[in-house]
Protein backbone atom coordinates (compact mmCIF):
# COMPACT_ATOMS: atom_id res chain seq x y z
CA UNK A 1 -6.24 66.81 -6.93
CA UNK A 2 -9.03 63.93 -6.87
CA UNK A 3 -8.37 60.69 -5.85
CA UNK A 4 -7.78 59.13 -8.75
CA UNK A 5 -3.80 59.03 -11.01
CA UNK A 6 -4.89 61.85 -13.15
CA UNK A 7 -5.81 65.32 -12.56
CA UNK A 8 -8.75 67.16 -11.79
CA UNK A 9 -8.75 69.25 -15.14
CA UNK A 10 -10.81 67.44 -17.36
CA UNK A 11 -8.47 68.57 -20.76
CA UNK A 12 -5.70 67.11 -19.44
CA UNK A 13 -7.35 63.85 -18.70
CA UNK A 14 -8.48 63.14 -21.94
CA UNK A 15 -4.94 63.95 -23.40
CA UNK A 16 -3.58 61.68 -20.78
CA UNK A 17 -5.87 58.99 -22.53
CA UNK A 18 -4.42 60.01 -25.49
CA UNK A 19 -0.87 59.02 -24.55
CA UNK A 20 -1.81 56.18 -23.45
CA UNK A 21 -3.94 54.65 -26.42
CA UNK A 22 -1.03 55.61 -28.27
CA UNK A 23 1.41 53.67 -26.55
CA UNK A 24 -0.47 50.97 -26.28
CA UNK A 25 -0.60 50.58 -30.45
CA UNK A 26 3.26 50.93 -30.49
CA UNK A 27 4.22 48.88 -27.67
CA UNK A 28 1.72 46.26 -27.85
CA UNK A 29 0.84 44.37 -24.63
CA UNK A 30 0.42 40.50 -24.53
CA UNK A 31 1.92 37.04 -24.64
CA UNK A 32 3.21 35.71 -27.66
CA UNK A 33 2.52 32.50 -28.90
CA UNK A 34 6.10 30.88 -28.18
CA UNK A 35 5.65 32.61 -24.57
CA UNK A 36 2.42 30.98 -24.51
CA UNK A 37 3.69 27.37 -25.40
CA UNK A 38 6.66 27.35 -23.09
CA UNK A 39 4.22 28.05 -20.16
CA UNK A 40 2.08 25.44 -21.31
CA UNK A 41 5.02 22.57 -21.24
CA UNK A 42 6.07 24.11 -18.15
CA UNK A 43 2.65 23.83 -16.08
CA UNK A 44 2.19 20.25 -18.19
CA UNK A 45 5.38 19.16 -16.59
CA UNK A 46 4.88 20.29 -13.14
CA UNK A 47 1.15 18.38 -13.22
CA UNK A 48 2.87 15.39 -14.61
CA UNK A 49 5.37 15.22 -11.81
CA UNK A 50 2.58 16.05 -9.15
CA UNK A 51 0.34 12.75 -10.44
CA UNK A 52 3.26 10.54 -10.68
CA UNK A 53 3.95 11.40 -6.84
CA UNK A 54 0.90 10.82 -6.58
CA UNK A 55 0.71 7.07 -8.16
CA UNK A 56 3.92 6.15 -6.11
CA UNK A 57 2.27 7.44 -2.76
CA UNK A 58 -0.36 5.16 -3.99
CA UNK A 59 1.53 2.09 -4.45
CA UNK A 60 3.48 3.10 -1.16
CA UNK A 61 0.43 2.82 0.69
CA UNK A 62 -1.27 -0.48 -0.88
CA UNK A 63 2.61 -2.11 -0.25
CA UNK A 64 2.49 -0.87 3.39
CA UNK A 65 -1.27 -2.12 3.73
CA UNK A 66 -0.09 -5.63 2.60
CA UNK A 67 2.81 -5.63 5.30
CA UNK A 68 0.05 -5.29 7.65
CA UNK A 69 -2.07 -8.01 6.37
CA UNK A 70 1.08 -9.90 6.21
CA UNK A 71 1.63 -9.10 10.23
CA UNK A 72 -1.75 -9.30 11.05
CA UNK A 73 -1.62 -13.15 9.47
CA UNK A 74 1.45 -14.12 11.16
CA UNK A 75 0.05 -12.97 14.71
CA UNK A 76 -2.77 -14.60 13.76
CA UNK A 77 -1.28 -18.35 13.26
CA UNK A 78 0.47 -17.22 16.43
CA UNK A 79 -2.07 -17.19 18.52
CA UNK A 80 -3.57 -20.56 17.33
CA UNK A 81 -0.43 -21.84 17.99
CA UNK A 82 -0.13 -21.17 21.25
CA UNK A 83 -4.16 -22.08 22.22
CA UNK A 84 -3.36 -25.40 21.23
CA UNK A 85 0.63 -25.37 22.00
CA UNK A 86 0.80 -29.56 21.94
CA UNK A 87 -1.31 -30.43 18.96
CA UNK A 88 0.34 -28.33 16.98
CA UNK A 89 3.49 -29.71 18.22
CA UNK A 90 3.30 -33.36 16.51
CA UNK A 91 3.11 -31.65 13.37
CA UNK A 92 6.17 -32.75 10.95
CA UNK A 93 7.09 -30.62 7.79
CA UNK A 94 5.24 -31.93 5.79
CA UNK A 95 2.06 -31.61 7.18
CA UNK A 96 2.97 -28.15 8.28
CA UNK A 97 3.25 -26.91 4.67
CA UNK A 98 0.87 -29.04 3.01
CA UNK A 99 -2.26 -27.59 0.99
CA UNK A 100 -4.79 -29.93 1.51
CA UNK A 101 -6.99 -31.19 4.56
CA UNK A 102 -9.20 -33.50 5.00
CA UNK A 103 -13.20 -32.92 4.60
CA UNK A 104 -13.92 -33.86 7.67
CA UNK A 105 -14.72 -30.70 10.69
CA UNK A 106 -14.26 -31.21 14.17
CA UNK A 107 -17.33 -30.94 16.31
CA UNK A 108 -18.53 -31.64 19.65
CA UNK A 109 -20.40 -35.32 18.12
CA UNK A 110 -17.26 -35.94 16.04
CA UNK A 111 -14.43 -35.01 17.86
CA UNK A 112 -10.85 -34.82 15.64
CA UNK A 113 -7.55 -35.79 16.96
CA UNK A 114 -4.92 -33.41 17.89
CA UNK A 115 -3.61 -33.83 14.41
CA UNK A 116 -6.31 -33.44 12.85
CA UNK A 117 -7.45 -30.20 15.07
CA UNK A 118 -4.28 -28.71 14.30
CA UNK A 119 -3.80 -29.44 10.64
CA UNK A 120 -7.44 -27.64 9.94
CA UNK A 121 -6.41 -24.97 11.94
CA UNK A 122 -3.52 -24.39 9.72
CA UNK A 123 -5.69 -24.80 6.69
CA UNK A 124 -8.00 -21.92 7.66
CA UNK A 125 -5.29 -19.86 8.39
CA UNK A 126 -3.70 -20.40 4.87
CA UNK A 127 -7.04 -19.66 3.05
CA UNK A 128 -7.48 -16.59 4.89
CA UNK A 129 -3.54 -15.77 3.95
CA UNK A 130 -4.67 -16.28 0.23
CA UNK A 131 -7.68 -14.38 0.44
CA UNK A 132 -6.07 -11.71 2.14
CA UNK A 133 -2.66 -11.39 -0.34
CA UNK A 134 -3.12 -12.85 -3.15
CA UNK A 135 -1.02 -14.93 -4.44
CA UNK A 136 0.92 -15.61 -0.90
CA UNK A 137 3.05 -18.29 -0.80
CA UNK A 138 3.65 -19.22 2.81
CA UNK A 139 6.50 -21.29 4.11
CA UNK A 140 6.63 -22.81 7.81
CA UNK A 141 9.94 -24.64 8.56
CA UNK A 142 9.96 -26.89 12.08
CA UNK A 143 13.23 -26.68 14.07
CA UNK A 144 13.47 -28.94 17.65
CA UNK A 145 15.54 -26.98 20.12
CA UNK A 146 15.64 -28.41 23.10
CA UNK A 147 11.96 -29.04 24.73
CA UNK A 148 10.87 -26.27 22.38
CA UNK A 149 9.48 -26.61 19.20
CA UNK A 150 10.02 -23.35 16.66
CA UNK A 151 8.68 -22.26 13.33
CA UNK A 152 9.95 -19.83 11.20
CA UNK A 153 6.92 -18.72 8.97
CA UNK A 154 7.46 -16.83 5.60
CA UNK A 155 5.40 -14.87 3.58
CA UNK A 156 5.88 -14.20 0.25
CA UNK A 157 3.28 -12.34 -1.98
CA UNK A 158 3.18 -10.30 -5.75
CA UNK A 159 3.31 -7.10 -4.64
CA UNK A 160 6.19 -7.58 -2.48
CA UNK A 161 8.83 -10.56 -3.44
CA UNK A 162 11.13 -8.88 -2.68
CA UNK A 163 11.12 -8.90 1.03
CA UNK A 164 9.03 -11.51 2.52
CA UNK A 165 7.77 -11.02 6.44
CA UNK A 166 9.56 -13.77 8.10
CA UNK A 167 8.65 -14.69 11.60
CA UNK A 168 9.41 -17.40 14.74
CA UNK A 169 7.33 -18.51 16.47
CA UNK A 170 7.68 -20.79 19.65
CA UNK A 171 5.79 -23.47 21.29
């Protein structure tokens, strides 16, 4: 015997071909067509499902990076609240959610008042809340407790209305 299926005598191997050629043109080998489109929509599907895990991991991710710039902003305002705990304390409502600020910048020649100090402060912080998520819509509500002064600060962007970061912060 050799080391091949078939055996050594060469006769025999060329009948062996025989049989085989011959059942191979009456039992044909091979897809059909129908077998071939059903694999086709099956591997199409299975793709399709793949990339649309793929967009929502996606959109996952850029919802879950805005969270962050939403936390990130909020410890932000936090900590120029607290380096400047009584300027920021005179502030009313209205001047803690209003949009505009004067022109004017503090500087060492033209010192602002506390006021003034602490509504630019807030100013910068909401531009860099815009820039950041766009189209934020921040909220700061004043509540006197005590000798304590609190804010609750809310966040609100496109991407995620539906739940806002909310924060307190006391001074």
């Amino acid at each position: 015997m050799g080391k091949g299926i078939l055996p050594d005598n060469p006769h025999s191997a060329v009948l062996c071909r025989q049989m085989v050629c011959s059942q191979m043109v009456g039992n044909q080998k091979g897809a059909t067509l129908m077998e071939v489109l059903a694999t086709a929509i099956i591997l199409s599907l299975g793709v399709a499902s793949v990339l649309q895990l793929h967009n929502y991991g996606l959109l996952l991710t850029h919802a879950a990076s805005q969270r962050q710039s939403a936390f990130v902003l909020v410890m932000d305002l936090s900590e120029r609240v607290r380096s400047a705990p009584d300027e920021f304390r005179r502030l009313d409502e209205f001047s803690l959610n209003s949009t505009s600020v004067s022109t004017r910048v503090c500087s060492i020649d033209a010192p602002c008042s506390a006021e003034q100090y602490a509504r630019r402060q807030l100013w910068v912080w909401r531009q860099n809340a815009v820039a950041r998520l766009p189209g934020a819509e921040v909220t700061i509500n004043r509540e006197q407790q005590q000798l304590t002064v609190v804010w609750q600060v809310t966040i609100n962007w496109l991407a995620d209305a539906d739940e806002p970061v909310i924060t307190r912060i006391g001074i």
